[in-house]
N, C-alpha and C. Protein backbone atom coordinates (compact mmCIF):
# COMPACT_ATOMS: atom_id res chain seq x y z
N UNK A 1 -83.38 46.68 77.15
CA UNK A 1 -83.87 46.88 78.50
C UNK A 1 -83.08 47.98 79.17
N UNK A 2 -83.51 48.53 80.27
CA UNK A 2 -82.98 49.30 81.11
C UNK A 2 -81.74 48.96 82.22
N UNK A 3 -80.67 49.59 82.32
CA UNK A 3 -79.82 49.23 83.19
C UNK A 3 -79.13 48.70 82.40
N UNK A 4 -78.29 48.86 81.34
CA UNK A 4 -77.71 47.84 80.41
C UNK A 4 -77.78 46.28 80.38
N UNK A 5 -79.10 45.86 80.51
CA UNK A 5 -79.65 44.51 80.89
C UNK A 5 -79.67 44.20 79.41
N UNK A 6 -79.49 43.30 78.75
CA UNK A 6 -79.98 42.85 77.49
C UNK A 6 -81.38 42.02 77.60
N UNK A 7 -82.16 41.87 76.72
CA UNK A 7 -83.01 40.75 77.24
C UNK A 7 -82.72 39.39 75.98
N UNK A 8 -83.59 38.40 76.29
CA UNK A 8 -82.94 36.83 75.68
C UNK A 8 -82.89 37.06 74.38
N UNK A 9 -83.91 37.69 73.80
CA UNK A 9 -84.00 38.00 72.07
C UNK A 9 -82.83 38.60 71.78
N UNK A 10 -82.24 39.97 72.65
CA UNK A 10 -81.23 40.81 72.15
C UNK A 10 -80.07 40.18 72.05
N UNK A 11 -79.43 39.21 72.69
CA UNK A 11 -78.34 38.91 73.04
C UNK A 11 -77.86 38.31 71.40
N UNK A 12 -76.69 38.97 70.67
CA UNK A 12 -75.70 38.82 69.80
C UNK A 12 -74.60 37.65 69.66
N UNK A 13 -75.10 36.72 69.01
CA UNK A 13 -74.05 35.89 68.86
C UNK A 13 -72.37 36.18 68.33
N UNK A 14 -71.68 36.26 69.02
CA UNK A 14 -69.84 36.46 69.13
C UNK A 14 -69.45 36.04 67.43
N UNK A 15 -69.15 36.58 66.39
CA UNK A 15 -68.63 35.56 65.50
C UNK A 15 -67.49 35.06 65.44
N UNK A 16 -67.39 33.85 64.76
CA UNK A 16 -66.08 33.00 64.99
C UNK A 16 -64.73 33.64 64.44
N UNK A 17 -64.07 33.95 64.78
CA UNK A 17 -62.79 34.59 64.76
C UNK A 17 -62.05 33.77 63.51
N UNK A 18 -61.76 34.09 62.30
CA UNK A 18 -61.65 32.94 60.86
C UNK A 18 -60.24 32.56 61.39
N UNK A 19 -60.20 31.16 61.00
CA UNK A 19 -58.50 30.33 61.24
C UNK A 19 -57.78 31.10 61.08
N UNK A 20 -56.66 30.83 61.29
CA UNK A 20 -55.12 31.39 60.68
C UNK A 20 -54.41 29.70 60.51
N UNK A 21 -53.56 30.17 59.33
CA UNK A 21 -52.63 29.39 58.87
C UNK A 21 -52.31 28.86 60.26
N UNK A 22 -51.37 29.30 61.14
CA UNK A 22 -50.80 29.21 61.81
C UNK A 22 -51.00 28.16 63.27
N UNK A 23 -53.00 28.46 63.10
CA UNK A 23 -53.34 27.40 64.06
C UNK A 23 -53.57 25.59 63.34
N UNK A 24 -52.83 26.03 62.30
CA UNK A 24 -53.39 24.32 61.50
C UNK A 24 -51.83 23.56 61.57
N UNK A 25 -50.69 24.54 61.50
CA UNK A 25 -49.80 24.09 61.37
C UNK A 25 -49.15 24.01 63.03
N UNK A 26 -49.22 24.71 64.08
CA UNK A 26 -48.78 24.67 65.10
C UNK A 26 -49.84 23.85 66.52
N UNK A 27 -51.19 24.28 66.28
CA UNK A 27 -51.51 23.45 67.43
C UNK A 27 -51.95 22.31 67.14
N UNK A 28 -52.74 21.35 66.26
CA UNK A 28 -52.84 20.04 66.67
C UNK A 28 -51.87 19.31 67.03
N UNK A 29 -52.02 18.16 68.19
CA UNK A 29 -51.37 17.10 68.68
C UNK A 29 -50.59 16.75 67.50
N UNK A 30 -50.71 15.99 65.82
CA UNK A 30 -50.02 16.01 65.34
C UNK A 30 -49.07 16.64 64.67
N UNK A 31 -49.10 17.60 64.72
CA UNK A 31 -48.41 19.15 64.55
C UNK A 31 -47.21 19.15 65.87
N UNK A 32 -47.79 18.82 66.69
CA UNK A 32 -46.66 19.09 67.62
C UNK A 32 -45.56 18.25 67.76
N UNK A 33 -45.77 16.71 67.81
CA UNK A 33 -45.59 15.71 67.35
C UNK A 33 -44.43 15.61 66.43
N UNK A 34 -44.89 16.25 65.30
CA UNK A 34 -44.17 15.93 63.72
C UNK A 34 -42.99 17.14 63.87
N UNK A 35 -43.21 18.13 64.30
CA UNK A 35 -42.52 19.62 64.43
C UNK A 35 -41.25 19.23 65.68
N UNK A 36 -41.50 18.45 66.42
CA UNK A 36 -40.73 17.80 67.48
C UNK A 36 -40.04 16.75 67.13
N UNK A 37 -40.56 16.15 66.19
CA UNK A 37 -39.64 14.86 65.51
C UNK A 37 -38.34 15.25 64.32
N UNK A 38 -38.61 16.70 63.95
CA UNK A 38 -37.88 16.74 62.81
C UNK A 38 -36.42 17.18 63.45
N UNK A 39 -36.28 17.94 64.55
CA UNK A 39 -34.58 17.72 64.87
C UNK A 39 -34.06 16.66 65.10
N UNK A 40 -35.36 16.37 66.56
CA UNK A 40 -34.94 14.61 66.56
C UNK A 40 -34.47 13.67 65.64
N UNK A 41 -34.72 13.83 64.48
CA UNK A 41 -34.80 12.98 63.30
C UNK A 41 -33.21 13.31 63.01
N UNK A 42 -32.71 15.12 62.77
CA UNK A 42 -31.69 15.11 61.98
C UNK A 42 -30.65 15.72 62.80
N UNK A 43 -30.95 15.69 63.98
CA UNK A 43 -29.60 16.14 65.66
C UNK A 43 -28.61 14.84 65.23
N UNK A 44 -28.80 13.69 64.91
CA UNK A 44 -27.80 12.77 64.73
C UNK A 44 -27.17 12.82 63.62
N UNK A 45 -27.87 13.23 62.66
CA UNK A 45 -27.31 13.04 61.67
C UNK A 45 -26.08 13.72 61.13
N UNK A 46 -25.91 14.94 62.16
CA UNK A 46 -25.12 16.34 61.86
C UNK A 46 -23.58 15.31 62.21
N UNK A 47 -23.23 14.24 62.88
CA UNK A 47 -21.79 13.82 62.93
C UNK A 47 -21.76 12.09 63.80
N UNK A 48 -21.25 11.70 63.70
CA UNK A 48 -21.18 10.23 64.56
C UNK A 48 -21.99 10.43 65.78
N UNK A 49 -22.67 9.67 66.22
CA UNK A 49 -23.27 9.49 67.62
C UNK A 49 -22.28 8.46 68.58
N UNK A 50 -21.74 7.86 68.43
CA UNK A 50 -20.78 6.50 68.77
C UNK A 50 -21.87 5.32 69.41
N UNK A 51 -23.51 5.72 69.06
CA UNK A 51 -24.14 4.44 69.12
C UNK A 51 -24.44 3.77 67.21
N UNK A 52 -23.84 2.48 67.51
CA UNK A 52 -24.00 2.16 65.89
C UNK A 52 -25.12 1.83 65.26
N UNK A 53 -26.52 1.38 66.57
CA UNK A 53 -27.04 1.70 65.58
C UNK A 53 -28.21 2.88 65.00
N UNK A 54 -28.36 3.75 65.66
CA UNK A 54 -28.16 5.13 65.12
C UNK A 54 -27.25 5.13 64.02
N UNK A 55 -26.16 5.30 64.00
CA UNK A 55 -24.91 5.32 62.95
C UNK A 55 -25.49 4.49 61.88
N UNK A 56 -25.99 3.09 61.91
CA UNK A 56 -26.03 2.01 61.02
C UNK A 56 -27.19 2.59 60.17
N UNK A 57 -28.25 3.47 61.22
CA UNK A 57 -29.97 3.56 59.89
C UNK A 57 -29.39 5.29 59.44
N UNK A 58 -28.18 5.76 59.77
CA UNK A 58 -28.05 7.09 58.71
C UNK A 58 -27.00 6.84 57.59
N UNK A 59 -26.68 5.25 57.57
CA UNK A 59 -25.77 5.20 56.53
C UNK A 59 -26.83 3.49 55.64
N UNK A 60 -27.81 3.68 56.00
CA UNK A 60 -28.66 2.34 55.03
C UNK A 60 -29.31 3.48 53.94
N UNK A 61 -29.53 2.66 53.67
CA UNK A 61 -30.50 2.97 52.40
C UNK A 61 -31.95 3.32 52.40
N UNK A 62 -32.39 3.21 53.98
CA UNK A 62 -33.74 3.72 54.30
C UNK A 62 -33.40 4.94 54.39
N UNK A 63 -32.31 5.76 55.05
CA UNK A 63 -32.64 7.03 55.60
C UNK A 63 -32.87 7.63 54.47
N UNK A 64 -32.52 7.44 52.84
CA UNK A 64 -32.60 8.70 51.65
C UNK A 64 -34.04 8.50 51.50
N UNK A 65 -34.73 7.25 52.05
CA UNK A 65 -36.50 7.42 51.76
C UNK A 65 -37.51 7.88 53.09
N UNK A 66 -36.73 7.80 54.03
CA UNK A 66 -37.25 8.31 55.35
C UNK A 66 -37.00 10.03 55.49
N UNK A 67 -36.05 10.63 54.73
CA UNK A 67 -35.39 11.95 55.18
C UNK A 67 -36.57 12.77 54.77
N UNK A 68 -37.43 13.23 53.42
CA UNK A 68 -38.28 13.50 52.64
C UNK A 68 -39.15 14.04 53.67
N UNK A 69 -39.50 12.73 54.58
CA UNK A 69 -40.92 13.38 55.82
C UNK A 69 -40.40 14.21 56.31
N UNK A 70 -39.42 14.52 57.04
CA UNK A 70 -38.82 15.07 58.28
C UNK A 70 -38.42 15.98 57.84
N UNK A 71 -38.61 16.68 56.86
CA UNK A 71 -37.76 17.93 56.05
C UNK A 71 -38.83 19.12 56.59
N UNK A 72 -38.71 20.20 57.10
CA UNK A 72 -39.94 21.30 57.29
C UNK A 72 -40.47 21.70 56.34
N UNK A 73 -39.92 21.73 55.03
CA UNK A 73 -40.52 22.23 53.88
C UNK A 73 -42.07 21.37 53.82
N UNK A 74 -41.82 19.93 53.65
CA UNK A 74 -43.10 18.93 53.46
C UNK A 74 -43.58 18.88 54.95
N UNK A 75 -42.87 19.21 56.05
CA UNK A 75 -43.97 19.00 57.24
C UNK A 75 -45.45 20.32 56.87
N UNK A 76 -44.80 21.80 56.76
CA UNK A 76 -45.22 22.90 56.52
C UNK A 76 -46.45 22.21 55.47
N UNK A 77 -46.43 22.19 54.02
CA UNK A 77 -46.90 22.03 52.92
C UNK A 77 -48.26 20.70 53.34
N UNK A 78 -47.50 19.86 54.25
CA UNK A 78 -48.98 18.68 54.25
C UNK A 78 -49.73 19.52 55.57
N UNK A 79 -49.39 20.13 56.32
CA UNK A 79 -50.25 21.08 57.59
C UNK A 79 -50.84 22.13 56.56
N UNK A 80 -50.42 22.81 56.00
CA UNK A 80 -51.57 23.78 55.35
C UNK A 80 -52.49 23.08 54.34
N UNK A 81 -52.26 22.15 54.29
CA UNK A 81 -52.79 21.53 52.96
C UNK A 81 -54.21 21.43 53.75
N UNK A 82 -54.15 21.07 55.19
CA UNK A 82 -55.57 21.16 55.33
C UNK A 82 -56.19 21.95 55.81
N UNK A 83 -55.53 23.11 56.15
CA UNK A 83 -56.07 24.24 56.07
C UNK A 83 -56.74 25.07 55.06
N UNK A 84 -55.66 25.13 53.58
CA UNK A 84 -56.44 25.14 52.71
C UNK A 84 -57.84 24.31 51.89
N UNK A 85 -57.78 22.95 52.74
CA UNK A 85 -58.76 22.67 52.37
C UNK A 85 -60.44 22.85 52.80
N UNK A 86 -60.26 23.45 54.29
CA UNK A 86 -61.13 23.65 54.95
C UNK A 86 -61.35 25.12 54.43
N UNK A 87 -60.84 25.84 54.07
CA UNK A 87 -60.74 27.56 53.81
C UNK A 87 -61.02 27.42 52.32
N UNK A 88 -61.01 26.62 51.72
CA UNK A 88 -61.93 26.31 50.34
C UNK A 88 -63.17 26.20 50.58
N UNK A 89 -63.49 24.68 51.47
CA UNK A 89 -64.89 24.59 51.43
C UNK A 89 -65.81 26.11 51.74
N UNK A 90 -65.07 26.62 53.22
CA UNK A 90 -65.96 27.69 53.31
C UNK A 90 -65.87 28.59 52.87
N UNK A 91 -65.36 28.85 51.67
CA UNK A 91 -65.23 29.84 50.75
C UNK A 91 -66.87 29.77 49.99
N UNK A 92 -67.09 31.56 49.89
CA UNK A 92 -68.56 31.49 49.02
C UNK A 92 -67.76 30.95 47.10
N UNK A 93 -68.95 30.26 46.38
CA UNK A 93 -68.72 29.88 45.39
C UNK A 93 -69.28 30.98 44.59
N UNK A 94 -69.08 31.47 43.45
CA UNK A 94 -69.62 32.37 42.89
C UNK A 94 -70.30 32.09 41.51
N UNK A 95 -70.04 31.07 40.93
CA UNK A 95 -70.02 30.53 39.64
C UNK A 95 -71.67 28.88 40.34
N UNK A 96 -72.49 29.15 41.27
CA UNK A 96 -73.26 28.01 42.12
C UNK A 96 -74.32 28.30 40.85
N UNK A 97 -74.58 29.61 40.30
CA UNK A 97 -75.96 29.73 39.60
C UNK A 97 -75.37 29.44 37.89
N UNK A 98 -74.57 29.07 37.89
CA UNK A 98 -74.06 28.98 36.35
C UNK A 98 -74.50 27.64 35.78
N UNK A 99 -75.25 27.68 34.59
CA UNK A 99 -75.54 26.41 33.68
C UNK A 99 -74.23 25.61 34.00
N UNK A 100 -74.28 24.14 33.61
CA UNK A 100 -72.96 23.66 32.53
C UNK A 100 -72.74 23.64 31.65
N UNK A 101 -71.65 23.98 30.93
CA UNK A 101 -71.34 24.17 29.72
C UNK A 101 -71.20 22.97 29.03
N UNK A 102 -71.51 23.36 27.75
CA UNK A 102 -72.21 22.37 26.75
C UNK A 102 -70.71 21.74 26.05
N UNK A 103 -70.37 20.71 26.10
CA UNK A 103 -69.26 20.35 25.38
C UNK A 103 -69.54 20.13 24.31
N UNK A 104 -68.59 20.73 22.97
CA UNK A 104 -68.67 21.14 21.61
C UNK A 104 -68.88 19.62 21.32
N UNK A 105 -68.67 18.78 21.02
CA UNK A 105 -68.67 17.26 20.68
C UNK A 105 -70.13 16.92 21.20
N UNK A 106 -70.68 17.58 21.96
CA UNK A 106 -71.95 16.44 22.05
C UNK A 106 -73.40 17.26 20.87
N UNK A 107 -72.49 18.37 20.30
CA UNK A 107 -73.71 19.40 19.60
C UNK A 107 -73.92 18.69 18.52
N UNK A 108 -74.94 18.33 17.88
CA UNK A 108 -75.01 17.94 16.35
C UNK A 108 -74.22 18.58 15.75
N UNK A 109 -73.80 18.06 14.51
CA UNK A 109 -73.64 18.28 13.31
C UNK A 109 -72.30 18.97 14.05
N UNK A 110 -71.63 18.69 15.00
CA UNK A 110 -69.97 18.42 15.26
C UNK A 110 -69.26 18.26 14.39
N UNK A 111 -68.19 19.05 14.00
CA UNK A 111 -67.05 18.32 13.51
C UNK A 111 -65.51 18.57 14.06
N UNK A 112 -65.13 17.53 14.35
CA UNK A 112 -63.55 17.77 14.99
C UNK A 112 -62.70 18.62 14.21
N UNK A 113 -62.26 19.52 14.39
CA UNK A 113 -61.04 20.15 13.98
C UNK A 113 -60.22 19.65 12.73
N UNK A 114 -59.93 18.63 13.89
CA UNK A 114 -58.53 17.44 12.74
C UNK A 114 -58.82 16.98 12.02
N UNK A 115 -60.53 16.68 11.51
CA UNK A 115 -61.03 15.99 10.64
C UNK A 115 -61.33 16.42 9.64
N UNK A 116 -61.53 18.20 10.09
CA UNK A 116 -62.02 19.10 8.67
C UNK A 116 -60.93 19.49 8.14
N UNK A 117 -60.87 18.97 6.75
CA UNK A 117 -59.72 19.33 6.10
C UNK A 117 -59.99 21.31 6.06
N UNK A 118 -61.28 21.83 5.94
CA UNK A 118 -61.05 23.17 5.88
C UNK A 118 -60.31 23.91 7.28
N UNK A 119 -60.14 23.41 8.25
CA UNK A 119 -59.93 23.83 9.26
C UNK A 119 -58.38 24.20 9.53
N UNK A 120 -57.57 25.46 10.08
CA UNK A 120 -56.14 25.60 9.81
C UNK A 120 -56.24 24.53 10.79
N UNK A 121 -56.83 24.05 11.89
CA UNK A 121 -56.29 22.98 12.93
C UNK A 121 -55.86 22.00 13.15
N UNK A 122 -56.69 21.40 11.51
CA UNK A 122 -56.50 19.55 11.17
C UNK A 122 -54.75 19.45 10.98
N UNK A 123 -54.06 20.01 11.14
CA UNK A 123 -52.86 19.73 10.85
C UNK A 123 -52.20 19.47 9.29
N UNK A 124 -52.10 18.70 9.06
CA UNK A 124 -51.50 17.73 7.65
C UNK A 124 -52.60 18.05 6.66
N UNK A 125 -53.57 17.82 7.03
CA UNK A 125 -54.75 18.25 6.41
C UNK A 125 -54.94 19.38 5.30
N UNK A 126 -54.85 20.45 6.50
CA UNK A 126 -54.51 21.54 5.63
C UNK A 126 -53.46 22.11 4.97
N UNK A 127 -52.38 21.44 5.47
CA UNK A 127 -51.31 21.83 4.60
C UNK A 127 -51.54 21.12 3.63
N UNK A 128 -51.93 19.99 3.16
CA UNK A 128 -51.56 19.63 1.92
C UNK A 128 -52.81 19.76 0.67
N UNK A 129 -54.17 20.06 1.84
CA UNK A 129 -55.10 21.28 0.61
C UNK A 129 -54.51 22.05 0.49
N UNK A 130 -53.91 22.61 1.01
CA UNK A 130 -52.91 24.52 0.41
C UNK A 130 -52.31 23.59 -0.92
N UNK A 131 -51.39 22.98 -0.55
CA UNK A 131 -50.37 22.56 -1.24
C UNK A 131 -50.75 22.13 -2.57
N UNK A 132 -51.98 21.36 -2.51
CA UNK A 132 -52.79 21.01 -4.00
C UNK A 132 -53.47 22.52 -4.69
N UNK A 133 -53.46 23.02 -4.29
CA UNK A 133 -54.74 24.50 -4.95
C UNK A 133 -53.41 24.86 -5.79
């Protein structure tokens, strides 16, 4: 249209701007959450608190199975994990028009490897036809 008017047909849908890593691991509520818990978790642990029991759960035997979560390495690794999983799905597949492949065992007249003594594969097999000739 005239006047830089668009009309209803013309108007261009915006496309979606693709994730970043960065928004899977930093903004959800649990992201913020878990990323906020992990000093919390290990600010005490750096020397005595003089409350015991603080003191009492960094010297039990839970904290060596509790420490694991709170580490950034595994906070990082389970936050992308679903990022990568969403950035899979919408990944194009390229292999969608491909037959399935025929597994050798269901073809007639099959024979396993290990079973044919002519085969170098059967193992024992063939060494000990060599060994007889």
């Amino acid at each position: 249209m005239e006047n830089g008017q668009q009309s209803f047909g013309d108007a261009e849908e915006p496309q979606p701007s693709p994730e970043r890593l960065s928004d899977s691991i930093w903004k959800p509520w649990y992201a913020k959450l878990w990323w906020g818990a992990i000093p919390i978790y290990w600010l005490p642990a750096s020397g005595p608190t003089g409350i015991e029991l603080i003191d009492a759960f960094y010297r039990s035997k839970l904290f060596p199975y509790t420490s694991p979560f709170f580490l950034p390495l595994t906070a990082f690794l389970i936050l992308a994990f679903g990022y990568l999983s969403r950035r899979l799905e919408t990944a194009p597949c390229e292999q969608d028009f491909m037959p399935p492949l025929k597994r050798p065992w269901e073809q007639p007249g099959y024979l396993e490897p290990t079973e044919d003594a002519n085969d170098p594969r059967s193992g024992w097999r063939w060494v000990h036809r060599r060994l007889d000739s």
